[in-house]
PDB file of N, CA and C in Angstrom:
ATOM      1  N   UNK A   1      68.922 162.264 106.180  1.00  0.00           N
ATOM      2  CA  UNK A   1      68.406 161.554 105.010  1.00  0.00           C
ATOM      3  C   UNK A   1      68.995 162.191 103.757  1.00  0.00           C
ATOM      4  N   UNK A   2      69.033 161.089 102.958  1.00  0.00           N
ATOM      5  CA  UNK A   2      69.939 161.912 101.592  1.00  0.00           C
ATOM      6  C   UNK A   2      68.397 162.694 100.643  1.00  0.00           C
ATOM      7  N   UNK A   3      68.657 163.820 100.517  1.00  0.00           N
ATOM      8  CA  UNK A   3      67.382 164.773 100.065  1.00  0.00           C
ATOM      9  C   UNK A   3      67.315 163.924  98.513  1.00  0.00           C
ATOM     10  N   UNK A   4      68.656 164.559  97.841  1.00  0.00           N
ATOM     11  CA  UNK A   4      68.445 163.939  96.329  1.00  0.00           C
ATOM     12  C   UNK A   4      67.571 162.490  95.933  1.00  0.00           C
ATOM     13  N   UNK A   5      68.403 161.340  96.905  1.00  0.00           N
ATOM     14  CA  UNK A   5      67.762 160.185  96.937  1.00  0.00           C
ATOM     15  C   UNK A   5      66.605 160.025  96.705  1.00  0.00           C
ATOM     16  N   UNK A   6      65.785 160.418  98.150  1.00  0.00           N
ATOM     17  CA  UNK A   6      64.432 160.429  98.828  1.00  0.00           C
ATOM     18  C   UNK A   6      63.606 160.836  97.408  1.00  0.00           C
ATOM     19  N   UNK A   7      64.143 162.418  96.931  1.00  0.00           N
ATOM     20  CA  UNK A   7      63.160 162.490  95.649  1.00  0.00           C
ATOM     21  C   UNK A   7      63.360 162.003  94.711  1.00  0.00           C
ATOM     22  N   UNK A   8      64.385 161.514  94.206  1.00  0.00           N
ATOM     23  CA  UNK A   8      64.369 160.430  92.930  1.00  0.00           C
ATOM     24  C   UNK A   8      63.569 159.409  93.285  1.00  0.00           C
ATOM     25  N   UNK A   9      63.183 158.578  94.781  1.00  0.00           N
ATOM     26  CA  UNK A   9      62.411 157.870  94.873  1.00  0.00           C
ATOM     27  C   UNK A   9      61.068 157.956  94.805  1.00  0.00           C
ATOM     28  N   UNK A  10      61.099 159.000  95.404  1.00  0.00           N
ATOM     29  CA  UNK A  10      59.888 159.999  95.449  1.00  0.00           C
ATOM     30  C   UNK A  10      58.146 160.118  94.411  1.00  0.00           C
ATOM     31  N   UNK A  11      59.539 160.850  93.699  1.00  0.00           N
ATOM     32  CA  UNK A  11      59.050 161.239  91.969  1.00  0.00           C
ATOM     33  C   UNK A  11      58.277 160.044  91.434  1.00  0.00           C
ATOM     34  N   UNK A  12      59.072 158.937  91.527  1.00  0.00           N
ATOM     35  CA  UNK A  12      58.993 157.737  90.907  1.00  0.00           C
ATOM     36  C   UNK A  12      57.392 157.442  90.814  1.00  0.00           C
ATOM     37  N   UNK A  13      58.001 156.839  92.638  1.00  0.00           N
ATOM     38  CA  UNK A  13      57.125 156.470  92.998  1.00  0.00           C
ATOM     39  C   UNK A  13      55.410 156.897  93.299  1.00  0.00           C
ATOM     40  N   UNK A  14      55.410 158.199  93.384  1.00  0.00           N
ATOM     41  CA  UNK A  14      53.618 158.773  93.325  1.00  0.00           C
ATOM     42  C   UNK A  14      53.581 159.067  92.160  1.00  0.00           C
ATOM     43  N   UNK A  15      54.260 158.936  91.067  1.00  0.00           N
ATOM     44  CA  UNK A  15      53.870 158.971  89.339  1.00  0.00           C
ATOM     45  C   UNK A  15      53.021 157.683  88.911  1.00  0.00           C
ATOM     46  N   UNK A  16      52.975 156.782  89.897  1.00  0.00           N
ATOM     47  CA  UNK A  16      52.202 155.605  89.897  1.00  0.00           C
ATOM     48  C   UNK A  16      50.887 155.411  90.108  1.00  0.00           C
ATOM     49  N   UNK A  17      49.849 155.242  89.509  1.00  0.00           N
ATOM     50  CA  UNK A  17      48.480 155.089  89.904  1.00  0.00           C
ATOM     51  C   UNK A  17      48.329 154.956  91.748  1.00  0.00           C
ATOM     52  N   UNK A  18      47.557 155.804  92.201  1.00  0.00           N
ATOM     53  CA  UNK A  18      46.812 154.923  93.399  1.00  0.00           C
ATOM     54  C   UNK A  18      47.974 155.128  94.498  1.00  0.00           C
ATOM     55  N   UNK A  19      49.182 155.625  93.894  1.00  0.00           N
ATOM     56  CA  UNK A  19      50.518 155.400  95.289  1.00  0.00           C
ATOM     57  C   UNK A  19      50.153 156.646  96.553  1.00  0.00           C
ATOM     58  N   UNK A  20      50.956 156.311  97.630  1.00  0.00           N
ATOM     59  CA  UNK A  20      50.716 157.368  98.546  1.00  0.00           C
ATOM     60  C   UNK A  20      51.897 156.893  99.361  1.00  0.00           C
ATOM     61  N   UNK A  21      52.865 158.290 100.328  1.00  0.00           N
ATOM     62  CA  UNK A  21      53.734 158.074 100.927  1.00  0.00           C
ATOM     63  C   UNK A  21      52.943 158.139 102.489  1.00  0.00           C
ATOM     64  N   UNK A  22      53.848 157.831 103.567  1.00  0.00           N
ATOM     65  CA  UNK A  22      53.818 157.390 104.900  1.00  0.00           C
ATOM     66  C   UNK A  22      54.736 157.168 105.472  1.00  0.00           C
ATOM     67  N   UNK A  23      55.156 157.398 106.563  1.00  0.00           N
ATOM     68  CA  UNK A  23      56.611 156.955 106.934  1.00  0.00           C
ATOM     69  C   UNK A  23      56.295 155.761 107.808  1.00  0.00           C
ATOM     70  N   UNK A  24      57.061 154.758 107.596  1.00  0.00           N
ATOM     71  CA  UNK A  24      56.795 153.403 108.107  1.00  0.00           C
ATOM     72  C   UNK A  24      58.315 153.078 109.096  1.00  0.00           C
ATOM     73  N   UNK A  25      58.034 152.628 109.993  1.00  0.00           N
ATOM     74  CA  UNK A  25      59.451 152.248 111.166  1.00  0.00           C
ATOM     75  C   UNK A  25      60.302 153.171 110.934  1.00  0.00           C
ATOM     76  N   UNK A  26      60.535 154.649 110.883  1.00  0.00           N
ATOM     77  CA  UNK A  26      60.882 155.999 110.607  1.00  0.00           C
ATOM     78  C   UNK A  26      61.418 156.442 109.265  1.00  0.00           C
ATOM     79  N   UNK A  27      60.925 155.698 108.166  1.00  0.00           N
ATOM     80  CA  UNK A  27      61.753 155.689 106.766  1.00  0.00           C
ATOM     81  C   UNK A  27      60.398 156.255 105.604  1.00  0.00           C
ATOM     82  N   UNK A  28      60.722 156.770 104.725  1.00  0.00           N
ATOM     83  CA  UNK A  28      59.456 157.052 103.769  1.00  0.00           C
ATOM     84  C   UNK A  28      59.133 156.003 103.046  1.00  0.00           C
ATOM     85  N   UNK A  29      57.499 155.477 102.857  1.00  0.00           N
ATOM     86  CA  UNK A  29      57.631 154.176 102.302  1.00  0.00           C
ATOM     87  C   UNK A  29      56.244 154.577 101.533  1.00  0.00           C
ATOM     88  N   UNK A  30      56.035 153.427 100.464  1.00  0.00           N
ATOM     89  CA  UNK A  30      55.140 153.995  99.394  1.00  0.00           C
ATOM     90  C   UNK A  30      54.421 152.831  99.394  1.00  0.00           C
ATOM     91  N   UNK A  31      53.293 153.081  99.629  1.00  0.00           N
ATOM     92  CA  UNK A  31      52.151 152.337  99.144  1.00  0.00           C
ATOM     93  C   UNK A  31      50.938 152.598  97.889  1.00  0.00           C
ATOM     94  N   UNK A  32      50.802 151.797  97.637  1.00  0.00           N
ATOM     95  CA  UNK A  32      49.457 151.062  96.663  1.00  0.00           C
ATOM     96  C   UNK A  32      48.015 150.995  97.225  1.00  0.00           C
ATOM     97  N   UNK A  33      47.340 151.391  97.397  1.00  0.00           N
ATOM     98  CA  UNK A  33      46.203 150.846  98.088  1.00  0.00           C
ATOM     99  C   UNK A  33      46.218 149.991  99.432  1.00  0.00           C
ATOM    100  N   UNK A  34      47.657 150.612 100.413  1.00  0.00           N
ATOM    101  CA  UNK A  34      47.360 150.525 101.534  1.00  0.00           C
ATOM    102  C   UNK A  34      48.193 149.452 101.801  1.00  0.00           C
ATOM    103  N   UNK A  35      48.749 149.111 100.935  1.00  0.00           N
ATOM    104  CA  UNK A  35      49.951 147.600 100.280  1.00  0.00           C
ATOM    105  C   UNK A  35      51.507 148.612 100.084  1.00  0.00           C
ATOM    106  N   UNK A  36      52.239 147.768 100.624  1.00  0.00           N
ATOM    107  CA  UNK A  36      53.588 148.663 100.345  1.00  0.00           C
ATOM    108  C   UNK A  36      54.660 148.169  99.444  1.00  0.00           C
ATOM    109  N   UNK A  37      54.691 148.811  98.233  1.00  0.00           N
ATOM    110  CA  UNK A  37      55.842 148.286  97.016  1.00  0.00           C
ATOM    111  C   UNK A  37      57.199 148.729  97.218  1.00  0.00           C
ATOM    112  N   UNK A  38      57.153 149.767  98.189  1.00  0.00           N
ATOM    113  CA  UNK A  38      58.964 150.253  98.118  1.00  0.00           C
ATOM    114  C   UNK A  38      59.176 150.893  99.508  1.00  0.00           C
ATOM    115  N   UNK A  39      60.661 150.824 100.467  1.00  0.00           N
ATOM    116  CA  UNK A  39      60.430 151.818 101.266  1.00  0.00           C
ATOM    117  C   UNK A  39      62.363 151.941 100.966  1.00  0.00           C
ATOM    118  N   UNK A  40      62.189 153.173 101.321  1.00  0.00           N
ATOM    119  CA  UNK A  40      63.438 154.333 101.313  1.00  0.00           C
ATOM    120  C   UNK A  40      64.259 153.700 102.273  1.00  0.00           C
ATOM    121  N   UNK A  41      65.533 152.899 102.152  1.00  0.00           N
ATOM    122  CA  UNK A  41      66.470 152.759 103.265  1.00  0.00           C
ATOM    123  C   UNK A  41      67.759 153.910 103.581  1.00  0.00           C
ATOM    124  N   UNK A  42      67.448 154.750 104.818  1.00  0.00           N
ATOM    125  CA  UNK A  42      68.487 155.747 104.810  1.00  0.00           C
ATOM    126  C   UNK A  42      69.477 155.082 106.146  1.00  0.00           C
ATOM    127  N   UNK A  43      71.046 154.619 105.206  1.00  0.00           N
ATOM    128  CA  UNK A  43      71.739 154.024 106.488  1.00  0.00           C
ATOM    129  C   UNK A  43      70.831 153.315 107.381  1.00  0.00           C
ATOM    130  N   UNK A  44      69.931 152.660 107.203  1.00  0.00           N
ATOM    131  CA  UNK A  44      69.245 151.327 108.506  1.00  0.00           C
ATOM    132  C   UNK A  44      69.763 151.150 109.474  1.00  0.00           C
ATOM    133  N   UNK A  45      70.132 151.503 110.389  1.00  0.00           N
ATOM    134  CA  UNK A  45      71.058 150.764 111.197  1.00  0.00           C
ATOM    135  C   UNK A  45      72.481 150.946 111.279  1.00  0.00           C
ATOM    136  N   UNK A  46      72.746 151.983 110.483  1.00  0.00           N
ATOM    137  CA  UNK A  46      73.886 152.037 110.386  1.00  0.00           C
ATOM    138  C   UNK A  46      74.645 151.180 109.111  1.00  0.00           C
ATOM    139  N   UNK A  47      73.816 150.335 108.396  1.00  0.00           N
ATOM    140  CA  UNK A  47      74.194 149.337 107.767  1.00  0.00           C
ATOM    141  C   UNK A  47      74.981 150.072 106.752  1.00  0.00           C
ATOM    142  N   UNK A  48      74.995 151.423 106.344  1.00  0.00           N
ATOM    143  CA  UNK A  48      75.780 151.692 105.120  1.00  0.00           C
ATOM    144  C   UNK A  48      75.172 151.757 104.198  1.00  0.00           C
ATOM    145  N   UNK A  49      73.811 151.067 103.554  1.00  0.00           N
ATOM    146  CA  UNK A  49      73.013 151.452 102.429  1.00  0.00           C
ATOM    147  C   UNK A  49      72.148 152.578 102.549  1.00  0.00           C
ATOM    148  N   UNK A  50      72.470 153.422 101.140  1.00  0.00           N
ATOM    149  CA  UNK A  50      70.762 154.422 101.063  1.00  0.00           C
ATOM    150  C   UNK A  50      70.567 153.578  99.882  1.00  0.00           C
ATOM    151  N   UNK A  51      69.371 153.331  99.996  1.00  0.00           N
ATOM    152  CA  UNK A  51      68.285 152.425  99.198  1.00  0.00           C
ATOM    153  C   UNK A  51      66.766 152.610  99.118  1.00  0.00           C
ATOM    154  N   UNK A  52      66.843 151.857  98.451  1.00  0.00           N
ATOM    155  CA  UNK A  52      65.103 151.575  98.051  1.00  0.00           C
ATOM    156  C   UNK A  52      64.899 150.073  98.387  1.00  0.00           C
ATOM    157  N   UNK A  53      63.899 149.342  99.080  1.00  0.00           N
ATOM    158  CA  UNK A  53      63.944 147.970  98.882  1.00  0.00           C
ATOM    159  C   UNK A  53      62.539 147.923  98.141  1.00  0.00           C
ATOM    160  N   UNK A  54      62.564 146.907  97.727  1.00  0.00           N
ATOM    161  CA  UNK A  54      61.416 146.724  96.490  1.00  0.00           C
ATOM    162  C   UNK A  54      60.988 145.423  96.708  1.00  0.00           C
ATOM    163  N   UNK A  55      59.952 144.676  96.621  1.00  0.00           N
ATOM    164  CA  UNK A  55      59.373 143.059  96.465  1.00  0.00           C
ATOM    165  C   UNK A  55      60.054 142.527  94.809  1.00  0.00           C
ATOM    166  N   UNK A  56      60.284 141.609  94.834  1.00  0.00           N
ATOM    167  CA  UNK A  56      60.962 141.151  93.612  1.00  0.00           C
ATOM    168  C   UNK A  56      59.958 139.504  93.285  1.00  0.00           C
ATOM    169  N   UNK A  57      59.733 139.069  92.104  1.00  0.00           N
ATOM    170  CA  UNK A  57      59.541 137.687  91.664  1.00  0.00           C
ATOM    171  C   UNK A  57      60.048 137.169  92.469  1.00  0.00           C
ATOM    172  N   UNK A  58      59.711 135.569  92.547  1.00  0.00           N
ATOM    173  CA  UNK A  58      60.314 134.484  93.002  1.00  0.00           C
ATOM    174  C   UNK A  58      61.974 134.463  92.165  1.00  0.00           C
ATOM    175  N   UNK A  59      63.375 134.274  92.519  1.00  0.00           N
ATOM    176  CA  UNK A  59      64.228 134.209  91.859  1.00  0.00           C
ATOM    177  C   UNK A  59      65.008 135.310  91.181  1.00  0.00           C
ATOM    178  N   UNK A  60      64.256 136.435  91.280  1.00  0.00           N
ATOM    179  CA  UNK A  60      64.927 137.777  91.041  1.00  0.00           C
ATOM    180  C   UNK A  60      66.133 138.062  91.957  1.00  0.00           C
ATOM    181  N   UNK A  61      65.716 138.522  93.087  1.00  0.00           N
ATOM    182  CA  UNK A  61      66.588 138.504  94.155  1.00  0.00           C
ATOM    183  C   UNK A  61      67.726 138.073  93.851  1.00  0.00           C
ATOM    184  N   UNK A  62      67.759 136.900  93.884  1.00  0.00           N
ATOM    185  CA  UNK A  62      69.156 135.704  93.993  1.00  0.00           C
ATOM    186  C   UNK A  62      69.798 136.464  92.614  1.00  0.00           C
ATOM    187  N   UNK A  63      69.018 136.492  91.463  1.00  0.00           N
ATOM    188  CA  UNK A  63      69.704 136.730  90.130  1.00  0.00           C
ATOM    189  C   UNK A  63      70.201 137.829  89.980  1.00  0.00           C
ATOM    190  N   UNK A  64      69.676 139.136  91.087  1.00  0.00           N
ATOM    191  CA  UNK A  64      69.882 140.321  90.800  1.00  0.00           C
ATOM    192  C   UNK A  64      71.513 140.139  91.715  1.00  0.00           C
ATOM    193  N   UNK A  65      70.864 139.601  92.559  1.00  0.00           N
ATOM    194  CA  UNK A  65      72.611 140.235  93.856  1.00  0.00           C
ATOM    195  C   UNK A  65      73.814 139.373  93.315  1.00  0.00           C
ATOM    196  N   UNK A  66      73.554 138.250  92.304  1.00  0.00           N
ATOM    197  CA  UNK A  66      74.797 137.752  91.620  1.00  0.00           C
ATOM    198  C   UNK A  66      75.650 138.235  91.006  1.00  0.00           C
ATOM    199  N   UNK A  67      74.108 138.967  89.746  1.00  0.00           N
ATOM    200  CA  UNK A  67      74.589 139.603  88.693  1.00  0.00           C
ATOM    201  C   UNK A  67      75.525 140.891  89.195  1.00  0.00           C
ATOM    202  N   UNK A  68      75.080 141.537  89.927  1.00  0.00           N
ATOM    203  CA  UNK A  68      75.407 143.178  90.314  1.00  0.00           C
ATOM    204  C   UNK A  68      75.308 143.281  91.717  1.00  0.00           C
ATOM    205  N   UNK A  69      76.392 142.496  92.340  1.00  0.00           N
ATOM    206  CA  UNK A  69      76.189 142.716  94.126  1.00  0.00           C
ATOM    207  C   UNK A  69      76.691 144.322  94.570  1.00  0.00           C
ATOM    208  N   UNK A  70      77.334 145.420  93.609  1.00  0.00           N
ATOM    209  CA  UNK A  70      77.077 146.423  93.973  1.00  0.00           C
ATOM    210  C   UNK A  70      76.402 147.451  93.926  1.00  0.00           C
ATOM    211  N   UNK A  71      74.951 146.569  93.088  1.00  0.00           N
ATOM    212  CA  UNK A  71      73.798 147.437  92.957  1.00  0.00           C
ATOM    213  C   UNK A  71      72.944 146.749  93.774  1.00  0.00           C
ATOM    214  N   UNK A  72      72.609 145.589  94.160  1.00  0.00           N
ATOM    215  CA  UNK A  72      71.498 144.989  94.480  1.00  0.00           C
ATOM    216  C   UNK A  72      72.128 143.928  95.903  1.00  0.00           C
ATOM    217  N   UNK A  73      70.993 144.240  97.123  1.00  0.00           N
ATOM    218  CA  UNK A  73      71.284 143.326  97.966  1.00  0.00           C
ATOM    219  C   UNK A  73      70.190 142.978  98.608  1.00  0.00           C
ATOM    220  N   UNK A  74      70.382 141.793  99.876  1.00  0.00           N
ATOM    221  CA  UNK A  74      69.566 141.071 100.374  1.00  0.00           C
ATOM    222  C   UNK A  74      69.121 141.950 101.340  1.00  0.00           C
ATOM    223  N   UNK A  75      68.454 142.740 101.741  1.00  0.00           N
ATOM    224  CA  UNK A  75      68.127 143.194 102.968  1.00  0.00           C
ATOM    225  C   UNK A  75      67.111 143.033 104.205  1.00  0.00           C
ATOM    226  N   UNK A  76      67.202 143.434 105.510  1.00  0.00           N
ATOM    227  CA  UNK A  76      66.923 142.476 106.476  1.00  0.00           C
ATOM    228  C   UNK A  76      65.367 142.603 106.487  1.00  0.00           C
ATOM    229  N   UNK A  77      64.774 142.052 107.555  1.00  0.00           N
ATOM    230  CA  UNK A  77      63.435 141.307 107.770  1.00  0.00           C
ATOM    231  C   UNK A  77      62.862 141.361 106.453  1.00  0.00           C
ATOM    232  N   UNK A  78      62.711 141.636 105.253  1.00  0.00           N
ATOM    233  CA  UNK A  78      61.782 141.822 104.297  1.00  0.00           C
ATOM    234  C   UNK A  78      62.735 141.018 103.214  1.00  0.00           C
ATOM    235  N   UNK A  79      63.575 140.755 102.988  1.00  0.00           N
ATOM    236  CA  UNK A  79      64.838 139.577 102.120  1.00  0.00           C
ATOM    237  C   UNK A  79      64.442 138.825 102.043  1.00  0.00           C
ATOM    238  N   UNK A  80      63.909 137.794 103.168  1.00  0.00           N
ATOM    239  CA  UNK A  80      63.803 136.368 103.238  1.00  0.00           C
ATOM    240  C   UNK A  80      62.142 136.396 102.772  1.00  0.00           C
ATOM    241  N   UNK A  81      61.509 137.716 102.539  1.00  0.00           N
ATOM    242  CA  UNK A  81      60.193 136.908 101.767  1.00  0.00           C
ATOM    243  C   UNK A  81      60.796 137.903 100.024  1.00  0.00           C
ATOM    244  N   UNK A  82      61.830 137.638  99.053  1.00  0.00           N
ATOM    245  CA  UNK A  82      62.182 137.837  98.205  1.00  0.00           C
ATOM    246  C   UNK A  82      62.391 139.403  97.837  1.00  0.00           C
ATOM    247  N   UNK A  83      62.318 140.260  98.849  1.00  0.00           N
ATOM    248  CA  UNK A  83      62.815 141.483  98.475  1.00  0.00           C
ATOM    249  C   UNK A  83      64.060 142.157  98.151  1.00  0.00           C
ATOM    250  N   UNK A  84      64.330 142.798  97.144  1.00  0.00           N
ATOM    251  CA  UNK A  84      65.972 143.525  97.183  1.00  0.00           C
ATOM    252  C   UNK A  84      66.115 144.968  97.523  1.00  0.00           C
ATOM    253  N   UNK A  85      67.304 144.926  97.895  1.00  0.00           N
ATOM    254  CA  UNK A  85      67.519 146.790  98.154  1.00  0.00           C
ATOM    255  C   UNK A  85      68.120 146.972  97.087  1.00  0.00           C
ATOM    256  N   UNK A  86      68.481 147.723  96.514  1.00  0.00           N
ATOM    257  CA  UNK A  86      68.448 148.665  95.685  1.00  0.00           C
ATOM    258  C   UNK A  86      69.910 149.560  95.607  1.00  0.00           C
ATOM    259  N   UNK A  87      70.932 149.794  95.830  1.00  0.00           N
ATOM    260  CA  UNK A  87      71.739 150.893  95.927  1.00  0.00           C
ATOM    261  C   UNK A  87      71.891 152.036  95.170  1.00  0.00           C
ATOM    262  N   UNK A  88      71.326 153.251  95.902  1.00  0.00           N
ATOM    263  CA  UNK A  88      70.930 154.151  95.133  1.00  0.00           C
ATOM    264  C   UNK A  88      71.899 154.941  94.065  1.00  0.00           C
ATOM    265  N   UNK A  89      73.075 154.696  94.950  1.00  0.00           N
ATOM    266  CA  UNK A  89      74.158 155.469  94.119  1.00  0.00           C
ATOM    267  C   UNK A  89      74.863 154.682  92.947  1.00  0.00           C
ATOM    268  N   UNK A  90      74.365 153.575  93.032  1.00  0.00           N
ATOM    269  CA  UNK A  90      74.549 152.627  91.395  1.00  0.00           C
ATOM    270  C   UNK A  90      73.858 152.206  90.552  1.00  0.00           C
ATOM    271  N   UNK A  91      72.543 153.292  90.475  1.00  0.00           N
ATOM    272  CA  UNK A  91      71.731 152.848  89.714  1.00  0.00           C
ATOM    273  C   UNK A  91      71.055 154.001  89.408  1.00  0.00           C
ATOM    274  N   UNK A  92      70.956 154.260  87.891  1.00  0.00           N
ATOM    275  CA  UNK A  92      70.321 155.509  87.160  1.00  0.00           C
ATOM    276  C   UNK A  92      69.079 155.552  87.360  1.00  0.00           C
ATOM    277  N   UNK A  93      68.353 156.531  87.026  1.00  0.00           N
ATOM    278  CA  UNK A  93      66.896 157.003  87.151  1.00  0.00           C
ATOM    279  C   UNK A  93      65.831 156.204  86.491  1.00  0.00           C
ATOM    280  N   UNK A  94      66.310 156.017  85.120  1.00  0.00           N
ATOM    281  CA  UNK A  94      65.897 155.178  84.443  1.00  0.00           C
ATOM    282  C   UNK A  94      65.458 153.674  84.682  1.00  0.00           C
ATOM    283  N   UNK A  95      66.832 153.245  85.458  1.00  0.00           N
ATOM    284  CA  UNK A  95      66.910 151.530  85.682  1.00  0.00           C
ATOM    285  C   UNK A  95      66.100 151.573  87.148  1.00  0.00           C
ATOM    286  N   UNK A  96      66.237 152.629  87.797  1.00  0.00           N
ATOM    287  CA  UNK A  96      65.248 152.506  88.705  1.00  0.00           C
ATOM    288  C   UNK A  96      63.803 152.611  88.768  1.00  0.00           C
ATOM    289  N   UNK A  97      63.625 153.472  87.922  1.00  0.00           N
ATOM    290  CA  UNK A  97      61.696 153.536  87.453  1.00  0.00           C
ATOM    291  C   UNK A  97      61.291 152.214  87.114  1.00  0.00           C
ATOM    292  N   UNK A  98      62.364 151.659  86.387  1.00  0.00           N
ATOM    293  CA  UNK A  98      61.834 150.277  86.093  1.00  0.00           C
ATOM    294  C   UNK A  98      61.323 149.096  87.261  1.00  0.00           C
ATOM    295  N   UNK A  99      62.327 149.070  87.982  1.00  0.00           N
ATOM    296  CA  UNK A  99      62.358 148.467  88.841  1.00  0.00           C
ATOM    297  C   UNK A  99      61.119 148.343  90.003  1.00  0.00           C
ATOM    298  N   UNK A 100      60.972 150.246  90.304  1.00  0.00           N
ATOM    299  CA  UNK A 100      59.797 150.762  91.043  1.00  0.00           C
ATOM    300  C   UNK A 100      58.263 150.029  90.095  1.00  0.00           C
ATOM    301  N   UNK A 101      58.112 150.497  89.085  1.00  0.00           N
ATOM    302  CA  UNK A 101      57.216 149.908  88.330  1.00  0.00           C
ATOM    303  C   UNK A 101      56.765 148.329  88.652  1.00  0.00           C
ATOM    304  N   UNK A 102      57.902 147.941  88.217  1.00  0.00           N
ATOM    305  CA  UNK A 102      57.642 146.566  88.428  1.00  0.00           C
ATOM    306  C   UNK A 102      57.085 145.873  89.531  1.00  0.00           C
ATOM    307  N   UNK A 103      57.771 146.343  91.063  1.00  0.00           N
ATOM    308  CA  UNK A 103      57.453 146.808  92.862  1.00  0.00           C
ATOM    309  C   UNK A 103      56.117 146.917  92.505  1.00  0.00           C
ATOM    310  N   UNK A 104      55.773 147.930  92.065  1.00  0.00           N
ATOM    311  CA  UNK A 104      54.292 148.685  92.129  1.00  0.00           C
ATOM    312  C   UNK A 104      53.364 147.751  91.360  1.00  0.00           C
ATOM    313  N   UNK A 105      53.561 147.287  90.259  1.00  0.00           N
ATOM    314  CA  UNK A 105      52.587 146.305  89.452  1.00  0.00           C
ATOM    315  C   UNK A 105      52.211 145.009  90.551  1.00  0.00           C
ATOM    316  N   UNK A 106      53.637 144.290  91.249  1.00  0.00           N
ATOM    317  CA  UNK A 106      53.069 143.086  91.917  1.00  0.00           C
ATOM    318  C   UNK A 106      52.669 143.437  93.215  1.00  0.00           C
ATOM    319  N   UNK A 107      52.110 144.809  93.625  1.00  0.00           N
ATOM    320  CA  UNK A 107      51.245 145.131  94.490  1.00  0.00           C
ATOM    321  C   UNK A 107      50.081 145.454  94.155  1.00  0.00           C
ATOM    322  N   UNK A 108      49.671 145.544  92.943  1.00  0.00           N
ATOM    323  CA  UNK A 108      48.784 146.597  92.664  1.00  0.00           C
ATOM    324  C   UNK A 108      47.562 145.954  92.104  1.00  0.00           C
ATOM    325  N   UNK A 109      46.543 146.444  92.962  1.00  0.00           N
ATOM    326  CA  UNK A 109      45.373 145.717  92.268  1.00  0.00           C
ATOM    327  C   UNK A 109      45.097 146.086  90.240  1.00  0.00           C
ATOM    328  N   UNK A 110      44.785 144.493  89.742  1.00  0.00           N
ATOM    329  CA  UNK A 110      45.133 144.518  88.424  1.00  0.00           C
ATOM    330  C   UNK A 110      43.888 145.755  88.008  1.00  0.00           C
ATOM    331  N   UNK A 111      43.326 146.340  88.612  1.00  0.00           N
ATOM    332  CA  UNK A 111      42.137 147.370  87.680  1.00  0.00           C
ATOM    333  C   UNK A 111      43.181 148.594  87.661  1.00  0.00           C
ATOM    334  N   UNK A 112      44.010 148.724  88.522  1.00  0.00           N
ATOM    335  CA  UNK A 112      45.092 150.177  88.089  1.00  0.00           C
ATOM    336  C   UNK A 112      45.905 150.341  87.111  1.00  0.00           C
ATOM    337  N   UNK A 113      46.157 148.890  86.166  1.00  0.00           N
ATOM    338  CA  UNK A 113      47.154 148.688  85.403  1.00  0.00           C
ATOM    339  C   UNK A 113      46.286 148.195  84.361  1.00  0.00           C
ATOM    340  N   UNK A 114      45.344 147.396  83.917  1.00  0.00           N
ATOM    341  CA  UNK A 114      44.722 147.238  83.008  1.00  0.00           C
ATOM    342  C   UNK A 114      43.952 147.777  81.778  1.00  0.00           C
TER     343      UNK A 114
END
C-alpha cells in the first residue's frame, strides 16, 4: 500500500465529523455513521490506480472524467451508481479535501453539518 497516499487520505478523512476507518474488501475505507463516503484504492486488481473513490452528484462523474481523465475515473462495481476514483498522484491535498468533504456531506446525516 502506498503509506504517503493512505495518510493524505487518512488525515482528510477522520478530520470530518462522526468519520471512522475499517477496512472493507481488504482496502481502508471511511465511514460516516456506518455509511461509507470514500474507500482507498491500492492497485485493485492490479488495475494500476492508487485512489480514493468517492460518491459524486448525479452528473459529476461524467463531467469530472471528461474534464480531467487523468485525474478522475469511472471505477468498478461502485461507477455505475455515480462514483469517481480519484488519482492520487494528480491531485493536490487541497483539491482533494474538497472533494472528500463533499463525499462526506452527501453521506452525512444533515445534524453533523448544520
Amino acid at each position: 500500500m502506498n503509506e504517503d497516499h493512505i495518510r493524505r487520505v487518512r488525515r482528510i478523512c477522520l478530520s470530518l465529523p462522526g468519520s471512522s476507518e475499517k477496512l472493507s474488501h481488504g482496502e481502508p475505507t471511511f465511514f460516516v455513521r456506518k455509511k461509507v463516503f470514500a474507500m482507498f484504492s491500492n492497485n485493485h486488481h492490479n488495475d494500476g490506480h492508487v485512489a480514493v473513490w468517492v460518491p459524486a452528484e448525479p452528473g459529476v462523474q461524467e463531467m469530472l472524467i471528461h474534464q480531467s481523465p487523468g485525474t478522475f475515473y469511472r471505477p468498478p462495481y461502485v461507477g455505475v451508481r455515480g462514483w469517481v476514483g480519484i488519482e492520487l498522484d494528480a491531485i493536490s491535498d487541497e483539491d482533494l479535501a474538497v472533494y472528500l468533504r463533499q463525499a462526506w456531506r452527501m453521506i452525512a446525516p444533515k445534524k453533523l453539518y448544520q
